[in-house]
C-alpha atoms as a PDB file:
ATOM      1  CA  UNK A   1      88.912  54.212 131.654  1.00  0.00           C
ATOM      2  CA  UNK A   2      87.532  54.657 128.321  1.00  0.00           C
ATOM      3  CA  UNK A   3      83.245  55.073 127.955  1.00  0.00           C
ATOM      4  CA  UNK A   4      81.993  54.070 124.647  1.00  0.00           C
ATOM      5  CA  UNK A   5      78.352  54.357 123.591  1.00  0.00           C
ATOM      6  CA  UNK A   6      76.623  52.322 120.994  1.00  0.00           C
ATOM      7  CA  UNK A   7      73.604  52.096 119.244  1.00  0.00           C
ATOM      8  CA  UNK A   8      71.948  49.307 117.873  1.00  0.00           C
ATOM      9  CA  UNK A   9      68.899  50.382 115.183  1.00  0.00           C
ATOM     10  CA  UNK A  10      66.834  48.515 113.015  1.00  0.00           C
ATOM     11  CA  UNK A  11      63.128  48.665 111.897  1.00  0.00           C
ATOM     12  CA  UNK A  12      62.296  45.343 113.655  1.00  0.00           C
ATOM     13  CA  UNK A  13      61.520  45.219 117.707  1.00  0.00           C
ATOM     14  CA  UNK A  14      60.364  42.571 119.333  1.00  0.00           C
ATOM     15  CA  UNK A  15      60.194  44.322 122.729  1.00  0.00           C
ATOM     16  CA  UNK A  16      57.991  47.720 124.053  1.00  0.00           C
ATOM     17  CA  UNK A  17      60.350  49.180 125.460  1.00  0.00           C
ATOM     18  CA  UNK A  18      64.284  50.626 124.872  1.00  0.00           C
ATOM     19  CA  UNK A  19      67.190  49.555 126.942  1.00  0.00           C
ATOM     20  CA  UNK A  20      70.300  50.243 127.837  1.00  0.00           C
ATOM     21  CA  UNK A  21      72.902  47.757 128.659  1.00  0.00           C
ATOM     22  CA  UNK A  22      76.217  48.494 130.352  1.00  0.00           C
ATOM     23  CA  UNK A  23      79.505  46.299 130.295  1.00  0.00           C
ATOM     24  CA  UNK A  24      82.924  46.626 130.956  1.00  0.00           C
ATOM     25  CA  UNK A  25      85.596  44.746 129.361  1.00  0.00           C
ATOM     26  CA  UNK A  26      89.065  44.816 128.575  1.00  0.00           C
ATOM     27  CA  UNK A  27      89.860  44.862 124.842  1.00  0.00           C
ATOM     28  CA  UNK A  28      93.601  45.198 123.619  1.00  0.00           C
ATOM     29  CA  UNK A  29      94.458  46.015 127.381  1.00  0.00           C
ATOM     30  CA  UNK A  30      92.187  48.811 127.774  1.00  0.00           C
ATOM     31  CA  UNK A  31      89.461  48.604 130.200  1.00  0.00           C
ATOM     32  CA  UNK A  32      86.163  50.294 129.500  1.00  0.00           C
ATOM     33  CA  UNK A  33      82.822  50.717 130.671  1.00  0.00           C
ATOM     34  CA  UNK A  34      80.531  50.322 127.331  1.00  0.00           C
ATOM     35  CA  UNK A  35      76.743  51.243 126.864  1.00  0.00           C
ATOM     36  CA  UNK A  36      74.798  49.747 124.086  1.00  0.00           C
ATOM     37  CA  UNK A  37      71.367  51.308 123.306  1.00  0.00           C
ATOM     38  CA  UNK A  38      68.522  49.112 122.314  1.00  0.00           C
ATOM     39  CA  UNK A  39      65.663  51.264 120.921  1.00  0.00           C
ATOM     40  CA  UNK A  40      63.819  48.089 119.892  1.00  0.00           C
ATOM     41  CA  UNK A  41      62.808  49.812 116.869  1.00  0.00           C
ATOM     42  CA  UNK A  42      60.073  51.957 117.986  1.00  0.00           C
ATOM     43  CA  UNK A  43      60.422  55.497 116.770  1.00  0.00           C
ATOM     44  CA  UNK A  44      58.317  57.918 118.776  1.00  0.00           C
ATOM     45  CA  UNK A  45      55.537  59.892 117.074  1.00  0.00           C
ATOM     46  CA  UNK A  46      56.276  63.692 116.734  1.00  0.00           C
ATOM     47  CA  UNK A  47      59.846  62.620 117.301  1.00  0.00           C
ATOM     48  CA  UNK A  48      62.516  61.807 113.793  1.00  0.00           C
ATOM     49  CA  UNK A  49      63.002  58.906 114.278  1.00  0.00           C
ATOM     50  CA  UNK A  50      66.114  58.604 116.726  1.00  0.00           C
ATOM     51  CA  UNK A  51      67.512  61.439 116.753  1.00  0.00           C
ATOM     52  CA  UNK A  52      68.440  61.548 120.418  1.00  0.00           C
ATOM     53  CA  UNK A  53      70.192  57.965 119.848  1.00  0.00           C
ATOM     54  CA  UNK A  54      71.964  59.730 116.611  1.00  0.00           C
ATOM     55  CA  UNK A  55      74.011  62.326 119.109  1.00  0.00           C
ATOM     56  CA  UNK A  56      74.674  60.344 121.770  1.00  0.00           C
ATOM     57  CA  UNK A  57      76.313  57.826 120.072  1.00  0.00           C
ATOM     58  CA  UNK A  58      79.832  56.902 119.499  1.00  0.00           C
ATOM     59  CA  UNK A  59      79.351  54.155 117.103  1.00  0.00           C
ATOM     60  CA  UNK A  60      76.069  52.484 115.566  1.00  0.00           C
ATOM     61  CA  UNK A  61      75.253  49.323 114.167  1.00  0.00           C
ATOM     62  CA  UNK A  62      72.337  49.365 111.503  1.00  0.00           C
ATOM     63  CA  UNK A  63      70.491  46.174 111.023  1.00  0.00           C
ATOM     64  CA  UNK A  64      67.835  44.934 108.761  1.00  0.00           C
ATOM     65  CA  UNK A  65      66.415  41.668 107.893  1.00  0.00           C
ATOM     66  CA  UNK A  66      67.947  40.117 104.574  1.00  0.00           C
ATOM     67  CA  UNK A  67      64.364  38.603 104.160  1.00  0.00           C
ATOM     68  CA  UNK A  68      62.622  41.447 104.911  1.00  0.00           C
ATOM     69  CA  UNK A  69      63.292  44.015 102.091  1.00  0.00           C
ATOM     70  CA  UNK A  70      60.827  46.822 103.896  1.00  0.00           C
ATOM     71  CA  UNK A  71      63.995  46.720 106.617  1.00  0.00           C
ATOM     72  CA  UNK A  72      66.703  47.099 104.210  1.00  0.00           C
ATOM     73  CA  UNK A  73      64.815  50.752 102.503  1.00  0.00           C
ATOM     74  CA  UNK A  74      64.579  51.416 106.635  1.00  0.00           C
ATOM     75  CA  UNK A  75      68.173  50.714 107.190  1.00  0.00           C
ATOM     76  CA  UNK A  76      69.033  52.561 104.121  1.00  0.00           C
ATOM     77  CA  UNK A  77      66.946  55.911 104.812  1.00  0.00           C
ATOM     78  CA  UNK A  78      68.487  55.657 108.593  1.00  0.00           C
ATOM     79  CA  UNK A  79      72.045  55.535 107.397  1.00  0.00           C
ATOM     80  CA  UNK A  80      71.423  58.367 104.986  1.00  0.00           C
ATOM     81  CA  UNK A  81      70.307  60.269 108.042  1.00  0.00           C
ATOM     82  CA  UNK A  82      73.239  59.338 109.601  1.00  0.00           C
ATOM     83  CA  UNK A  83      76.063  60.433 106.868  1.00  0.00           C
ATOM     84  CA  UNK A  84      73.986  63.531 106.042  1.00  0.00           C
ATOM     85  CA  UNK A  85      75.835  66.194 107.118  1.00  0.00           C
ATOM     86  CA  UNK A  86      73.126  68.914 106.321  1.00  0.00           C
ATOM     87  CA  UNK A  87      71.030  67.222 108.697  1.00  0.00           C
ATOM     88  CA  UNK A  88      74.017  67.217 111.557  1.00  0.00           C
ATOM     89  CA  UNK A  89      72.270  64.205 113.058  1.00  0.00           C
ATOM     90  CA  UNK A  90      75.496  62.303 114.076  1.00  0.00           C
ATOM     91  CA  UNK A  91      77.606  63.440 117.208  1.00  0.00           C
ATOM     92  CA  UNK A  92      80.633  63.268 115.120  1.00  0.00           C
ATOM     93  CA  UNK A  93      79.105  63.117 111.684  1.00  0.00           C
ATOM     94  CA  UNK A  94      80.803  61.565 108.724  1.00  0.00           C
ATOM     95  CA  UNK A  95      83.417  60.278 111.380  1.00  0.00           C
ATOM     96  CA  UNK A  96      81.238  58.298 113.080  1.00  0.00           C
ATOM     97  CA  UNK A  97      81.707  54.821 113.044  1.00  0.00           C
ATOM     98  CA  UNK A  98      78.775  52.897 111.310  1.00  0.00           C
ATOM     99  CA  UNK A  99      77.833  49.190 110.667  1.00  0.00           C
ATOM    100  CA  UNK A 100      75.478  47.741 108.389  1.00  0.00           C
ATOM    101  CA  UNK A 101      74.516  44.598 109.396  1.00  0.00           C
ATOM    102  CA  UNK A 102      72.215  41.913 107.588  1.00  0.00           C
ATOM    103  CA  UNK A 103      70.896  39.853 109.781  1.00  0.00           C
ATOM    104  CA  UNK A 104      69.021  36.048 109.986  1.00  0.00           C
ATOM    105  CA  UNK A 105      71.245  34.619 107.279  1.00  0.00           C
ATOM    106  CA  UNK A 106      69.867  31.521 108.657  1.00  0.00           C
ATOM    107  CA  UNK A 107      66.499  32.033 106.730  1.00  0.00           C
ATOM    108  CA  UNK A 108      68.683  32.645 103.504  1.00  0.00           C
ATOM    109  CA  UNK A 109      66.050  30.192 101.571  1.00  0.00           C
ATOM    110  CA  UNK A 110      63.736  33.455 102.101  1.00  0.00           C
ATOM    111  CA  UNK A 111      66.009  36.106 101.064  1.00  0.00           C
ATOM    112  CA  UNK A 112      64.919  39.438  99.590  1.00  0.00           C
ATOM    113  CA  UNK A 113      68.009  41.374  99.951  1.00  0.00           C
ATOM    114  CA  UNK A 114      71.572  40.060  98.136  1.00  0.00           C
ATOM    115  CA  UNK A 115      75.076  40.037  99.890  1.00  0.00           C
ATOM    116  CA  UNK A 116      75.978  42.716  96.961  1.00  0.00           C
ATOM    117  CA  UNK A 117      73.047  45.134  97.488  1.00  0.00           C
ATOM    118  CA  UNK A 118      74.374  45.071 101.256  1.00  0.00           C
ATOM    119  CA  UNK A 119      77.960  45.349 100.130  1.00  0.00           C
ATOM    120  CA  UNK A 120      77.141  47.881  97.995  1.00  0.00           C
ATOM    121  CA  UNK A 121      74.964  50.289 100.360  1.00  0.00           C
ATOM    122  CA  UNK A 122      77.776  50.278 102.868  1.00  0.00           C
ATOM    123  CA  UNK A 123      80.579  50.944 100.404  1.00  0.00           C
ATOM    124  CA  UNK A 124      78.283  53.523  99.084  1.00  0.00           C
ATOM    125  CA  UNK A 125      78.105  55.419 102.839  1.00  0.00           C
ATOM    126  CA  UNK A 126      81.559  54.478 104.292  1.00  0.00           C
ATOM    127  CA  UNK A 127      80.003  51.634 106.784  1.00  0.00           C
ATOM    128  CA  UNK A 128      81.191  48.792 107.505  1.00  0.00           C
ATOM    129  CA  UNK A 129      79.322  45.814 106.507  1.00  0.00           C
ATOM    130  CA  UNK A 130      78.327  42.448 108.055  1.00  0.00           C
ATOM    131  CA  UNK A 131      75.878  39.993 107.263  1.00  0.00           C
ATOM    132  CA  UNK A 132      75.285  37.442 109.844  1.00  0.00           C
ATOM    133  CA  UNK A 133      72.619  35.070 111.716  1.00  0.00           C
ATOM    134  CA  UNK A 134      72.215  36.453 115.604  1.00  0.00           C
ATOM    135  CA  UNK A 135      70.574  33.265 116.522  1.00  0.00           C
ATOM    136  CA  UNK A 136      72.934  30.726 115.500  1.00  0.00           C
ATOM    137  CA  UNK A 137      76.368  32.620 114.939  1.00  0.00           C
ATOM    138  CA  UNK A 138      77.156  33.716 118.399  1.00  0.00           C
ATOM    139  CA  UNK A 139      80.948  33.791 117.587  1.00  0.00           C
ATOM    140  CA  UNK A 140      80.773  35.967 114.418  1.00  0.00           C
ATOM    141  CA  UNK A 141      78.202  38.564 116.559  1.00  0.00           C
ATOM    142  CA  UNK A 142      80.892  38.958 119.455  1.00  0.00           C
ATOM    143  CA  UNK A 143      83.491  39.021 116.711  1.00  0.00           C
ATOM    144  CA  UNK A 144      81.463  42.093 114.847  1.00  0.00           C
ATOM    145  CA  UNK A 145      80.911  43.710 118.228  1.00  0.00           C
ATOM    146  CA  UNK A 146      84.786  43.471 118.769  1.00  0.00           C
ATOM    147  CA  UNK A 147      85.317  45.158 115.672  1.00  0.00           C
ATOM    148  CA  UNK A 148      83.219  48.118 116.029  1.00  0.00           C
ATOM    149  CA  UNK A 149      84.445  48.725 119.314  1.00  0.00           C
ATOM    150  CA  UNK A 150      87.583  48.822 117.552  1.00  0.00           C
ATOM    151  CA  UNK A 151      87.104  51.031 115.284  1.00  0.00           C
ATOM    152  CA  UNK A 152      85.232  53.533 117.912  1.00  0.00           C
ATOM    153  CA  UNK A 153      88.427  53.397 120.050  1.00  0.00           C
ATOM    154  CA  UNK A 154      90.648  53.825 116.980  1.00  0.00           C
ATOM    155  CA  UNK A 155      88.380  56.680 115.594  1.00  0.00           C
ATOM    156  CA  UNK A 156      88.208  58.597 119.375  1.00  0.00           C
ATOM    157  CA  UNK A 157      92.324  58.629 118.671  1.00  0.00           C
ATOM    158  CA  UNK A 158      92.794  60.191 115.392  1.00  0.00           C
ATOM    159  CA  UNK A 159      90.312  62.388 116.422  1.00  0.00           C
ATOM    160  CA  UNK A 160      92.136  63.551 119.572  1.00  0.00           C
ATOM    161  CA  UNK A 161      95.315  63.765 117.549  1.00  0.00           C
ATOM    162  CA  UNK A 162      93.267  65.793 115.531  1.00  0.00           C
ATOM    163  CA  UNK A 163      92.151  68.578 117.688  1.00  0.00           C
ATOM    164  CA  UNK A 164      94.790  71.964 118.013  1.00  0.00           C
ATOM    165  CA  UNK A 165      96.781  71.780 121.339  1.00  0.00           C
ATOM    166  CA  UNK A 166      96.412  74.011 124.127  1.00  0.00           C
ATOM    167  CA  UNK A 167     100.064  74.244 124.750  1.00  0.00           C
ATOM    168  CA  UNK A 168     102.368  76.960 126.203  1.00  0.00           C
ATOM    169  CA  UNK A 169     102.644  78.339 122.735  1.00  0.00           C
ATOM    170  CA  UNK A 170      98.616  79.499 121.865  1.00  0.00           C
ATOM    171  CA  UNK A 171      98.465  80.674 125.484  1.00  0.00           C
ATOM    172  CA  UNK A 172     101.546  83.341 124.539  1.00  0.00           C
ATOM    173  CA  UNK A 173     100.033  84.190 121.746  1.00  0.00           C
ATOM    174  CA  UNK A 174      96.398  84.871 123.003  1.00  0.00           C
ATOM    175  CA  UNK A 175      97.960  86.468 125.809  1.00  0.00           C
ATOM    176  CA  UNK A 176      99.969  88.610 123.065  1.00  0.00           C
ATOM    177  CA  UNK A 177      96.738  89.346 121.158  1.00  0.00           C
ATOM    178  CA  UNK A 178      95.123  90.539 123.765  1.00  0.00           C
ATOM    179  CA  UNK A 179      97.575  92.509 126.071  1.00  0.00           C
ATOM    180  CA  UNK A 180     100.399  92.986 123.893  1.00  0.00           C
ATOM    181  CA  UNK A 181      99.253  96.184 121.956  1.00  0.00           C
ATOM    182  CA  UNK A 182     100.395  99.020 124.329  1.00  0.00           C
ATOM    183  CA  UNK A 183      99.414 102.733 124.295  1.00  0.00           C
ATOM    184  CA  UNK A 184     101.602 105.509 124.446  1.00  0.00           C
ATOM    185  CA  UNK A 185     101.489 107.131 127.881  1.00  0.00           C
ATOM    186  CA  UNK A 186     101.462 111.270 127.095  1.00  0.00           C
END
């Protein structure tokens, strides 16, 4: 059984404290036990902001308020922490899988932050982008959750394929290496 973990970040919390919620589900046949982190938004003083969250994460989703634009510079400077790979914050770095999400699309009369801009940002750091309203779209949430777990399964492959094989072959070889230079016996 597969175990994702997922982050969800933004600059916004409503709550005081972080959560974790587990689930399993079967998606494309494949049951799996999946953990979704809920930081509600409250970096820790002392701390980078989370930094912890950054390496134990399979996949995040990054969201920000498309009428708030203090959220979107938040969102922006936390996926830029992300993709950084001098900084080393992600578990898998640039292959993580990353969402940008703008959210309360309902409340687009008071918008400060443009579809593009959004478009653009995740274009700009190879995220996926989503702009939605998580209190009346229900169906397009599940459907962006979907994706990204996805995309996390999809990325844990080619990155399996990816690794060098243990196989009968390098074992010969560091066996070889190691043993296969004999002395002379006088």
């Amino acid at each position: 059984m597969n175990e994702l973990k997922l982050a969800v970040l933004g600059s916004k919390g409503t709550g005081k404290s972080e959560s974790i919620y587990t689930k399993r589900l079967c998606l494309d046949g494949r049951q799996m036990n999946l953990e979704m982190y809920d930081p509600c938004s409250q970096p820790l003083k002392g701390k980078p902001p989370f930094r912890d969250e950054l390496q134990w994460a399979d996949g995040l989703v990054v969201v920000y308020d498309i009428s708030d634009r203090s959220s979107f510079i938040y969102a922006k400077a936390l996926i830029y922490r992300i993709r950084d790979p001098h900084l080393g914050a992600c578990k898998r770095d640039t292959e993580s899988v990353v969402v940008l999400v703008g959210n309360k699309q309902d409340l687009c009369h008071m918008r400060e932050v443009g579809w593009e801009e959004g478009q653009q940002m995740a274009s700009d750091h190879k995220c996926q982008f989503y702009e939605l309203s998580a209190a009346e779209q229900y169906q397009e949430v599940m459907a962006m959750f979907t994706a990204v777990i996805r995309s996390i399964v999809t990325t844990n492959i080619k990155l399996k394929e990816k690794r060098r094989p243990s196989g009968s072959k390098s074992m010969a070889k560091l066996i070889n290496n190691m043993f296969g230079k004999r002395r002379k016996s006088v």
